[in-house]
Structures are given as structure tokens and as C-alpha cells.
PDB file of N, CA and C in Angstrom:
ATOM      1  N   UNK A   1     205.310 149.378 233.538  1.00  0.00           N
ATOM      2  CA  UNK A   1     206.064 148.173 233.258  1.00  0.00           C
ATOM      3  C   UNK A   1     205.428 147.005 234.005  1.00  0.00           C
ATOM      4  N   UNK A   2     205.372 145.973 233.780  1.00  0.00           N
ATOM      5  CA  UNK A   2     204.536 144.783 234.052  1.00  0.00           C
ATOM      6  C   UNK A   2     205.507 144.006 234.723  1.00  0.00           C
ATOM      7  N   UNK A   3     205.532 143.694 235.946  1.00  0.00           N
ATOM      8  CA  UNK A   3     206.116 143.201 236.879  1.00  0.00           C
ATOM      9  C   UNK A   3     206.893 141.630 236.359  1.00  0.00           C
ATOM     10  N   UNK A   4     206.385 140.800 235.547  1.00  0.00           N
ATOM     11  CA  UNK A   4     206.727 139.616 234.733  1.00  0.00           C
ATOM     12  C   UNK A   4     207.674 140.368 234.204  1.00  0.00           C
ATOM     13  N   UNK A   5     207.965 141.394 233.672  1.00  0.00           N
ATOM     14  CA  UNK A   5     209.143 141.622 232.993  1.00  0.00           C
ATOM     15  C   UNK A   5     210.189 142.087 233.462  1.00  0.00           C
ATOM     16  N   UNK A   6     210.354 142.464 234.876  1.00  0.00           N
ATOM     17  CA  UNK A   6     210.888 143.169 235.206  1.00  0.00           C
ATOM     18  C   UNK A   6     211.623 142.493 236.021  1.00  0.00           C
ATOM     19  N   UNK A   7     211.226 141.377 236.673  1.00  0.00           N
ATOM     20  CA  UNK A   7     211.303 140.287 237.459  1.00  0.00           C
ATOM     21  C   UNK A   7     212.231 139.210 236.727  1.00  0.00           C
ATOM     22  N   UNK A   8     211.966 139.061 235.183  1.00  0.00           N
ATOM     23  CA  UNK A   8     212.577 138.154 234.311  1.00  0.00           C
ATOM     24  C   UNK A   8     214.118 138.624 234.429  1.00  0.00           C
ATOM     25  N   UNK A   9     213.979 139.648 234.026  1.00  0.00           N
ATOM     26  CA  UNK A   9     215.123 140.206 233.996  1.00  0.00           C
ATOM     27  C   UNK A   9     216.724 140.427 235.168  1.00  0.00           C
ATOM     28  N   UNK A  10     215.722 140.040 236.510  1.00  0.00           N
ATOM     29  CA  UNK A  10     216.411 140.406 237.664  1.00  0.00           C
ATOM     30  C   UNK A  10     217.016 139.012 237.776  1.00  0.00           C
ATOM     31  N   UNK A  11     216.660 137.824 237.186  1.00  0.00           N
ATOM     32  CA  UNK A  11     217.161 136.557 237.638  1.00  0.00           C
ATOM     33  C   UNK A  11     216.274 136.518 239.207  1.00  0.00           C
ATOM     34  N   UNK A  12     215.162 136.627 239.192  1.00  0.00           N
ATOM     35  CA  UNK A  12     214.758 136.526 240.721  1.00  0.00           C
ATOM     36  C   UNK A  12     215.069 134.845 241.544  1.00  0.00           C
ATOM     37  N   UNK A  13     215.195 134.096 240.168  1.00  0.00           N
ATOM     38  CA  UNK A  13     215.339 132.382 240.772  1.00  0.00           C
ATOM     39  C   UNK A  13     216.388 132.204 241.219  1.00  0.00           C
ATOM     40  N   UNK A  14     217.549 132.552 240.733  1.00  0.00           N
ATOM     41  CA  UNK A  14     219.338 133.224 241.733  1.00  0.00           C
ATOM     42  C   UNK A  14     218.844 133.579 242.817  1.00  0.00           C
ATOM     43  N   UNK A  15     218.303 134.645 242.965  1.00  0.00           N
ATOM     44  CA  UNK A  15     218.099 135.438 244.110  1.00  0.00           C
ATOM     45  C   UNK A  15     217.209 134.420 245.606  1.00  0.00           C
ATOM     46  N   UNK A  16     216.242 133.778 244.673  1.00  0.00           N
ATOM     47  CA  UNK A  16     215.280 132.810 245.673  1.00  0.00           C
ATOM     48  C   UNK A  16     216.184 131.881 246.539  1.00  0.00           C
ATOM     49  N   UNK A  17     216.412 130.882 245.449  1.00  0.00           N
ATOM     50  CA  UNK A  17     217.180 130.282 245.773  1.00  0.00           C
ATOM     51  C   UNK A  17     218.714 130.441 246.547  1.00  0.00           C
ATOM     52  N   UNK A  18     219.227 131.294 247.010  1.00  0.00           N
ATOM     53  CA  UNK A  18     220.386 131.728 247.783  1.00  0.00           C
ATOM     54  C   UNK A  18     219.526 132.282 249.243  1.00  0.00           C
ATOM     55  N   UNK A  19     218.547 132.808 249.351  1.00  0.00           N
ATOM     56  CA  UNK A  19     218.157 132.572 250.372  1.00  0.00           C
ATOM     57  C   UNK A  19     217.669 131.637 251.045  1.00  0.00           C
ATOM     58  N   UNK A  20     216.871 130.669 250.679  1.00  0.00           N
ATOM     59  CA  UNK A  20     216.114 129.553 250.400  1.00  0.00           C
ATOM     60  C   UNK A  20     217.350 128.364 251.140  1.00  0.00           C
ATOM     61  N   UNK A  21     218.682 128.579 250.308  1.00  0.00           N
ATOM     62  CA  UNK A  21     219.575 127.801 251.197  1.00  0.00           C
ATOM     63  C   UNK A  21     220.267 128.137 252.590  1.00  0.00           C
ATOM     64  N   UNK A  22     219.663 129.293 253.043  1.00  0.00           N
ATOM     65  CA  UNK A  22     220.222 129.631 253.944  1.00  0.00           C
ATOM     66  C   UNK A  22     219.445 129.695 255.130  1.00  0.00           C
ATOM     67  N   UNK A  23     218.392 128.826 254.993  1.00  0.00           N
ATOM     68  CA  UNK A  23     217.143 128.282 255.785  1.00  0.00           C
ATOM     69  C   UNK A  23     217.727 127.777 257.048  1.00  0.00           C
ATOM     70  N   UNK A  24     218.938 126.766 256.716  1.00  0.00           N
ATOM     71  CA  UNK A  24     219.498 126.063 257.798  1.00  0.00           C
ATOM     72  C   UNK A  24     220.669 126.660 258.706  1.00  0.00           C
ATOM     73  N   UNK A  25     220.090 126.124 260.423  1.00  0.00           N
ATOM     74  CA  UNK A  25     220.974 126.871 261.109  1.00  0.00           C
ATOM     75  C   UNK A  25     222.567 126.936 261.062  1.00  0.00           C
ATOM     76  N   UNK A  26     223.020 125.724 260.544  1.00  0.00           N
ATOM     77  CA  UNK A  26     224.433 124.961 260.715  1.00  0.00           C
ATOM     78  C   UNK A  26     224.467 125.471 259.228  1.00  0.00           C
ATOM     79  N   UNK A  27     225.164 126.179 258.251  1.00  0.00           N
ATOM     80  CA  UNK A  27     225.346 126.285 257.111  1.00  0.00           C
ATOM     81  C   UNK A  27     226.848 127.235 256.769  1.00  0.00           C
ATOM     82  N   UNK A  28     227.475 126.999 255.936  1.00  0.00           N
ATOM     83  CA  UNK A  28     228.896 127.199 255.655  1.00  0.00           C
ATOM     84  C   UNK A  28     228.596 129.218 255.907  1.00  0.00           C
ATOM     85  N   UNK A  29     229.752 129.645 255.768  1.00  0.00           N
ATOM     86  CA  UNK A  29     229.695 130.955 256.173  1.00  0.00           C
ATOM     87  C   UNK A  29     229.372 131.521 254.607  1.00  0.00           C
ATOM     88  N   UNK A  30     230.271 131.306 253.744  1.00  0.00           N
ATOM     89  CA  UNK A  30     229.933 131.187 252.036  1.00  0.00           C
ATOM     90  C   UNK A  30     228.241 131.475 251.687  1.00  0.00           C
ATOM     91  N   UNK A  31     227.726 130.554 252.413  1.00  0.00           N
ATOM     92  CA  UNK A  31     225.984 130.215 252.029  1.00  0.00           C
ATOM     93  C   UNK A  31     225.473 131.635 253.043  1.00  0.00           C
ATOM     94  N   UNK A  32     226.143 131.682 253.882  1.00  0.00           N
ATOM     95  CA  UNK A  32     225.122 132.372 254.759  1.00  0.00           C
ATOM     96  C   UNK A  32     225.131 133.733 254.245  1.00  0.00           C
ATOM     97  N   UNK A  33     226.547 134.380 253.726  1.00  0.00           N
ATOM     98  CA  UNK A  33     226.947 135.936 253.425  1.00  0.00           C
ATOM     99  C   UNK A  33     225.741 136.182 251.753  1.00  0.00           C
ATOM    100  N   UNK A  34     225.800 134.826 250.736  1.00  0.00           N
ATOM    101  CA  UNK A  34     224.432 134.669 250.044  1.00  0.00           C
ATOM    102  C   UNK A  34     223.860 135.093 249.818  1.00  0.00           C
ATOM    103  N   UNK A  35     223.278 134.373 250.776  1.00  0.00           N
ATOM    104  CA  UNK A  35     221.834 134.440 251.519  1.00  0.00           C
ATOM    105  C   UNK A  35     221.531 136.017 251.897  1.00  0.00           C
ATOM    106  N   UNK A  36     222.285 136.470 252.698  1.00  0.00           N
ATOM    107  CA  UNK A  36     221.770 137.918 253.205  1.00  0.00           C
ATOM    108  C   UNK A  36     222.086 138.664 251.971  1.00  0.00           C
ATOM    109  N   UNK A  37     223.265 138.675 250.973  1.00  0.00           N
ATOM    110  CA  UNK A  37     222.884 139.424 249.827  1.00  0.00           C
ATOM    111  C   UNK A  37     222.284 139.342 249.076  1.00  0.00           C
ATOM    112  N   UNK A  38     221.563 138.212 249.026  1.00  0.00           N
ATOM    113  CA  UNK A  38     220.403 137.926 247.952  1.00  0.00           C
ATOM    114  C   UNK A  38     218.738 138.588 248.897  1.00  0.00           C
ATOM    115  N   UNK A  39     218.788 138.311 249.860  1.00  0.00           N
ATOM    116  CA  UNK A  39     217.634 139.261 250.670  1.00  0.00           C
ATOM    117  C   UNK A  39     218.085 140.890 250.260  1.00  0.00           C
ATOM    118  N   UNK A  40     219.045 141.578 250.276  1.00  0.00           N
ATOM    119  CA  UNK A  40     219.078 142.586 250.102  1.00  0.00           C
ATOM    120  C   UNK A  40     218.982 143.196 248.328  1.00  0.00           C
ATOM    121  N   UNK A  41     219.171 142.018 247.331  1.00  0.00           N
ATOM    122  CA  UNK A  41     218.794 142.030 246.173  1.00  0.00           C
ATOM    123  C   UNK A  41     217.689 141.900 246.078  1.00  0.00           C
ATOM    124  N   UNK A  42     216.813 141.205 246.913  1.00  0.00           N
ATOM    125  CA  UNK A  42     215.330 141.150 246.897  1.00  0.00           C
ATOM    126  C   UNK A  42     214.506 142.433 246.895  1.00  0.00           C
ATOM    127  N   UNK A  43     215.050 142.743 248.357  1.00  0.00           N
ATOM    128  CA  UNK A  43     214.210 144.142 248.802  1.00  0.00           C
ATOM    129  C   UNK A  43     214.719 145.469 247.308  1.00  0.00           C
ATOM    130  N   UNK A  44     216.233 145.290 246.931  1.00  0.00           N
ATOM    131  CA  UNK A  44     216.066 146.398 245.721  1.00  0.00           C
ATOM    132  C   UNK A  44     215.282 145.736 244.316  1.00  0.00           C
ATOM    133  N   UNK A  45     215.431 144.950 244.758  1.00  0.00           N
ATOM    134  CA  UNK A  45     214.733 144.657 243.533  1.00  0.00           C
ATOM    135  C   UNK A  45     212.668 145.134 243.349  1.00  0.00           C
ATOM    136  N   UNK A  46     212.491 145.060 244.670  1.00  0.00           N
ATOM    137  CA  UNK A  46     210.950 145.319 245.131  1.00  0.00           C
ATOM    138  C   UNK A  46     211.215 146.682 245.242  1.00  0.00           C
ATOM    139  N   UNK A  47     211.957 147.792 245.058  1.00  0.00           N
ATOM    140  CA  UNK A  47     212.078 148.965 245.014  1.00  0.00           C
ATOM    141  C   UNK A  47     212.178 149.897 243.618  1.00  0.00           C
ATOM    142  N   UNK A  48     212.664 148.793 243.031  1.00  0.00           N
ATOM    143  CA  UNK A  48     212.883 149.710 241.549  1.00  0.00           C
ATOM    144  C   UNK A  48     211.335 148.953 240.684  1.00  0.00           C
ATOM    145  N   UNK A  49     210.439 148.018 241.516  1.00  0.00           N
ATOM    146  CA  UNK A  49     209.460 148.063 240.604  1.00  0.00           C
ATOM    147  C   UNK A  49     208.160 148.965 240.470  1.00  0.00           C
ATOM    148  N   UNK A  50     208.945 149.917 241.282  1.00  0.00           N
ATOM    149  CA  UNK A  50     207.712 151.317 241.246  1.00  0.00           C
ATOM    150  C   UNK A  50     206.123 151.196 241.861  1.00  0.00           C
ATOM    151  N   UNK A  51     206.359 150.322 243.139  1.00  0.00           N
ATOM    152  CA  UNK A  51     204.807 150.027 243.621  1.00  0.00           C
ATOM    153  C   UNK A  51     204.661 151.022 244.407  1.00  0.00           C
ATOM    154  N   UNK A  52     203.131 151.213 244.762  1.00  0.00           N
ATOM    155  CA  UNK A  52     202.860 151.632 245.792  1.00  0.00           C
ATOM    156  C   UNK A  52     202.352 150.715 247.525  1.00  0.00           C
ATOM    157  N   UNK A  53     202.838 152.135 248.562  1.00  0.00           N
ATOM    158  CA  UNK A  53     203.739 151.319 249.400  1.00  0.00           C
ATOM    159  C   UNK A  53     202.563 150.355 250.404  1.00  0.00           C
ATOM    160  N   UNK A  54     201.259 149.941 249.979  1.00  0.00           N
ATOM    161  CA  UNK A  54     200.662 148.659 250.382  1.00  0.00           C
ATOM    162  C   UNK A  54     201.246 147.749 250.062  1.00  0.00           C
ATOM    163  N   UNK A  55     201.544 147.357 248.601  1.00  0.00           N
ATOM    164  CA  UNK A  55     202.244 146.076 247.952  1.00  0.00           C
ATOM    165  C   UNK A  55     203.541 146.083 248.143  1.00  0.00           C
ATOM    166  N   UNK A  56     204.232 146.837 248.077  1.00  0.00           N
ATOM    167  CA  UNK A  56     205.906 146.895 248.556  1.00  0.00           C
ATOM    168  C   UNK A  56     205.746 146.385 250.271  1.00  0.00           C
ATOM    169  N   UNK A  57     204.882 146.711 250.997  1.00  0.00           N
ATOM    170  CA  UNK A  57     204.735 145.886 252.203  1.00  0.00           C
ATOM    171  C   UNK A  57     204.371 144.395 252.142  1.00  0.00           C
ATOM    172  N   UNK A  58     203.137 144.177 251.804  1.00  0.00           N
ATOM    173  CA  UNK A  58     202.893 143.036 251.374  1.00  0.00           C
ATOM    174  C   UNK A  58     203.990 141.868 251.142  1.00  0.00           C
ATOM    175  N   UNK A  59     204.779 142.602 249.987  1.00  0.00           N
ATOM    176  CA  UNK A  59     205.623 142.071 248.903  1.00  0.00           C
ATOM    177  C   UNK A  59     207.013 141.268 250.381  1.00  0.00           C
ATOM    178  N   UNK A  60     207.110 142.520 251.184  1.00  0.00           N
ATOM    179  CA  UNK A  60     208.181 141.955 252.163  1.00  0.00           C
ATOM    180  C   UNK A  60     207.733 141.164 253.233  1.00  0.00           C
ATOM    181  N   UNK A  61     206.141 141.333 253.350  1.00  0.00           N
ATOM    182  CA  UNK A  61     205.863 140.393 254.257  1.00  0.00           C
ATOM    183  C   UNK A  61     205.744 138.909 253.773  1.00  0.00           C
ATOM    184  N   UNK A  62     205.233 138.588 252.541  1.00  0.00           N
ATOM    185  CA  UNK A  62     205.557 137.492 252.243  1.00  0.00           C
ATOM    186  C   UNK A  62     206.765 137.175 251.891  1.00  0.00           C
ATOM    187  N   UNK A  63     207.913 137.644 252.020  1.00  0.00           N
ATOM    188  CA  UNK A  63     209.338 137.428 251.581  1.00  0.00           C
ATOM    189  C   UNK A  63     209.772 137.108 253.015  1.00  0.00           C
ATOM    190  N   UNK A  64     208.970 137.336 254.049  1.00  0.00           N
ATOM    191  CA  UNK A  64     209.761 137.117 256.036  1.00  0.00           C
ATOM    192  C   UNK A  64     208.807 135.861 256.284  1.00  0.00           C
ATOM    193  N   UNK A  65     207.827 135.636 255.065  1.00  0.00           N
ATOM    194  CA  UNK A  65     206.834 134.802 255.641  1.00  0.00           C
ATOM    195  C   UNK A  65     205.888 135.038 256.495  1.00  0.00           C
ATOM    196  N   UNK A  66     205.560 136.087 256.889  1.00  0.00           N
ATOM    197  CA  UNK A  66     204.677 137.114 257.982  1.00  0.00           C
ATOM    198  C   UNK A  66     203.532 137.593 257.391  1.00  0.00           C
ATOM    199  N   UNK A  67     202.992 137.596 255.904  1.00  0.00           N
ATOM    200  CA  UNK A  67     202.163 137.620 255.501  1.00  0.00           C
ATOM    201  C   UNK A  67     200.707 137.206 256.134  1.00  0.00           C
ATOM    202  N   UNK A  68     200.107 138.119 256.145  1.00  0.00           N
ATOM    203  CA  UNK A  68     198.605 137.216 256.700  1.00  0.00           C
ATOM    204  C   UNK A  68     197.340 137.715 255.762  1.00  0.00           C
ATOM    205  N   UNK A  69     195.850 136.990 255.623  1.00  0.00           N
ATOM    206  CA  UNK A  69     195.049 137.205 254.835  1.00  0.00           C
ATOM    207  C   UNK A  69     194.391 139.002 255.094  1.00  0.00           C
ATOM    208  N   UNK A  70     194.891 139.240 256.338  1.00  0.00           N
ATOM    209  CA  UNK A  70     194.737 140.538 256.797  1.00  0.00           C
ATOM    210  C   UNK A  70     195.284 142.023 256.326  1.00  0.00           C
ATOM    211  N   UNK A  71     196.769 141.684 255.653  1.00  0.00           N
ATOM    212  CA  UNK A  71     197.369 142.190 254.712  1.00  0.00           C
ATOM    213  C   UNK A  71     197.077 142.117 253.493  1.00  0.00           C
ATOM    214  N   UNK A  72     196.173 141.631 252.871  1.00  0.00           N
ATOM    215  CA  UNK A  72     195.389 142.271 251.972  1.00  0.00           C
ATOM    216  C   UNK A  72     194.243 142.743 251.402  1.00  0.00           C
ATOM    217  N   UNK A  73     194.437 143.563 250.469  1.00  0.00           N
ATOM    218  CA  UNK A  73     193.057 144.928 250.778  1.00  0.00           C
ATOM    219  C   UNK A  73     193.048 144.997 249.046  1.00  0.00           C
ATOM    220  N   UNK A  74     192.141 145.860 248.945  1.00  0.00           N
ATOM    221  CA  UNK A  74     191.528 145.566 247.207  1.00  0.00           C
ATOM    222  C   UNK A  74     192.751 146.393 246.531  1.00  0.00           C
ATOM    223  N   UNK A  75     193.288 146.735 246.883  1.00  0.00           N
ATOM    224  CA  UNK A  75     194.385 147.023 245.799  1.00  0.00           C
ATOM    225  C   UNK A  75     195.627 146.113 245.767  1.00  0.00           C
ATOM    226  N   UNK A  76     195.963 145.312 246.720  1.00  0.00           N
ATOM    227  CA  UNK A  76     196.478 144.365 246.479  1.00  0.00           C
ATOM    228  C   UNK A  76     195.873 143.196 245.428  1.00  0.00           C
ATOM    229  N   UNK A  77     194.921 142.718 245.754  1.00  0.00           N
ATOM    230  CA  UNK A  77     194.296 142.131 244.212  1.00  0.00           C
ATOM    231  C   UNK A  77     193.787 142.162 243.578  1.00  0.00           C
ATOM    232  N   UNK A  78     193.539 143.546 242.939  1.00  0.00           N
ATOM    233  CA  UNK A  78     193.358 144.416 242.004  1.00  0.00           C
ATOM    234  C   UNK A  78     195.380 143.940 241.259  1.00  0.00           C
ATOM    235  N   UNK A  79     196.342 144.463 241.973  1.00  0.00           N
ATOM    236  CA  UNK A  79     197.356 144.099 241.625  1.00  0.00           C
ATOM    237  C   UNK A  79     197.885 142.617 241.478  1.00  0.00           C
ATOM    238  N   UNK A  80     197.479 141.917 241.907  1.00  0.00           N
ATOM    239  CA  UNK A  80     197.800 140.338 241.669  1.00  0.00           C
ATOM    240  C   UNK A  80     196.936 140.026 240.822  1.00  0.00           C
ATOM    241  N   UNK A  81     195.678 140.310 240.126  1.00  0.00           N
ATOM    242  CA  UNK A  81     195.257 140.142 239.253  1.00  0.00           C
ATOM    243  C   UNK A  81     195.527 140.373 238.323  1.00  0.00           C
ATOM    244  N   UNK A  82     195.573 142.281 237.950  1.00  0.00           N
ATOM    245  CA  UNK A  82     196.530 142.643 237.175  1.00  0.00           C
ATOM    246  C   UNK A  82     197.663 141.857 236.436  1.00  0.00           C
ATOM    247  N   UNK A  83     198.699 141.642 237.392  1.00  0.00           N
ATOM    248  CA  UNK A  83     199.735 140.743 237.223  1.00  0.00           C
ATOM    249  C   UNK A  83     199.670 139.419 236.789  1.00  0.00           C
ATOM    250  N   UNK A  84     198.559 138.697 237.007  1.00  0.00           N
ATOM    251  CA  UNK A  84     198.380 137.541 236.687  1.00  0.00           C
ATOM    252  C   UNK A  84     199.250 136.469 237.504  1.00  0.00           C
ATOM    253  N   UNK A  85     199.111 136.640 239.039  1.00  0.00           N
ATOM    254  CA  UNK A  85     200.185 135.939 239.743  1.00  0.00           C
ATOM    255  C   UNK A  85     199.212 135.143 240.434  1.00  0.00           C
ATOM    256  N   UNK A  86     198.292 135.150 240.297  1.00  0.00           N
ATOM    257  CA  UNK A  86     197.395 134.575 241.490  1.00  0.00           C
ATOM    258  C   UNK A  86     197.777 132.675 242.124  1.00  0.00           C
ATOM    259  N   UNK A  87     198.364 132.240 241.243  1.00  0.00           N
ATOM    260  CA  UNK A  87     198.820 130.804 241.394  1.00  0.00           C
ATOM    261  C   UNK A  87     200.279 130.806 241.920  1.00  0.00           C
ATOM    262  N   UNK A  88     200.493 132.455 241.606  1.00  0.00           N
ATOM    263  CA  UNK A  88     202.181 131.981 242.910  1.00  0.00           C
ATOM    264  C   UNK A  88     202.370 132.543 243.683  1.00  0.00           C
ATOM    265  N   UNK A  89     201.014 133.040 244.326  1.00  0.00           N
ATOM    266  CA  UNK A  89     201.288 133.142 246.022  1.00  0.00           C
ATOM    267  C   UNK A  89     200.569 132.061 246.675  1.00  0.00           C
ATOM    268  N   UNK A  90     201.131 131.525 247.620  1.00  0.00           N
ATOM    269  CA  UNK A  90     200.840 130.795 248.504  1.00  0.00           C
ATOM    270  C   UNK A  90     200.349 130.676 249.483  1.00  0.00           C
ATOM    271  N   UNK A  91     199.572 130.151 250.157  1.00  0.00           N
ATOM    272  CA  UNK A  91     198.969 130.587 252.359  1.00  0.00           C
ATOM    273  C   UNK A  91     199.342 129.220 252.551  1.00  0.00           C
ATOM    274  N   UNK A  92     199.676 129.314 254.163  1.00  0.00           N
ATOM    275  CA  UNK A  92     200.312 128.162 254.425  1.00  0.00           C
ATOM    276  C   UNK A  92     199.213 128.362 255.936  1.00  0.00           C
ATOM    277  N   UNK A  93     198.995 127.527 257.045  1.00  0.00           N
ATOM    278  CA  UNK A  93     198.687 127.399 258.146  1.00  0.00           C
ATOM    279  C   UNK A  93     199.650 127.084 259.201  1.00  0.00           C
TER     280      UNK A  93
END
């Protein structure tokens, strides 16, 4: 199954976005409970897409933001190629 589809399906932009608002320290209790269930929709959601467990790491390290160019190895983009994601991951400094 091709990760674009599987992903479509999950509403992953719900999911982004509810964590995404819960960035800030001062935030209603509403936003914050969210937020942590939408991280925990994340991680199942990175579980039922049947990776193997380099990219399921990967996958959570860029989800903590902890990602580094060091964490990846030719089967990681072998798989982002695959996928055709290469324009939506990001490196930041």
C-alpha cells in the first residue's frame, strides 16, 4: 500500500494541526488534551503503515523534531523516493 493513500485517508492534516496548536506553553486545557491525542493518533497511525523499523524511527524522530541527517541511511531514501515525498520533508538548522 503506498503511503499517499493511506495517509489520505487518516485525515493526517486534523491530526497535524492539533498538535501544531499545542506548541504554546499557556494554552487552554481543551487544546492541550488534543494535542496529546492527536500525537498518539500519529504514532498509530505510523504503525498500521507496515514499515520497517528504520523508517518508523525516522518517521518519530521527525515528528519530536530530533531528526538529524545522521538518521538517514539508503533505505530511508530508497523509501522517500519511492514515496515521492522528497519536497515534504524538511531540515531546519
Amino acid at each position: 500500500m503506498r503511503l499517499s493513500k493511506s495517509i489520505v485517508g487518516a485525515n493526517v492534516n486534523v491530526i497535524i494541526t492539533r498538535i501544531v496548536a499545542g506548541k504554546e506553553w499557556d494554552i487552554d486545557q481543551a487544546i492541550r488534551k488534543r494535542m496529546f491525542e492527536s500525537i498518539d493518533e500519529a504514532i498509530d497511525l505510523i504503525n498500521k503503515l507496515d514499515l520497517n523499523d528504520n523508517i518508523v524511527l525516522f518517521l518519530r524522530k521527525l515528528m519530536n523534531h530530533s531528526a538529524s541527517i545522521a538518521d538517514i541511511d539508503d533505505t530511508i531514501i530508497e523509501w522517500i523516493k519511492k514515496e515521492k515525498i522528497e519536497n515534504r520533508i524538511k531540515l531546519s538548522f
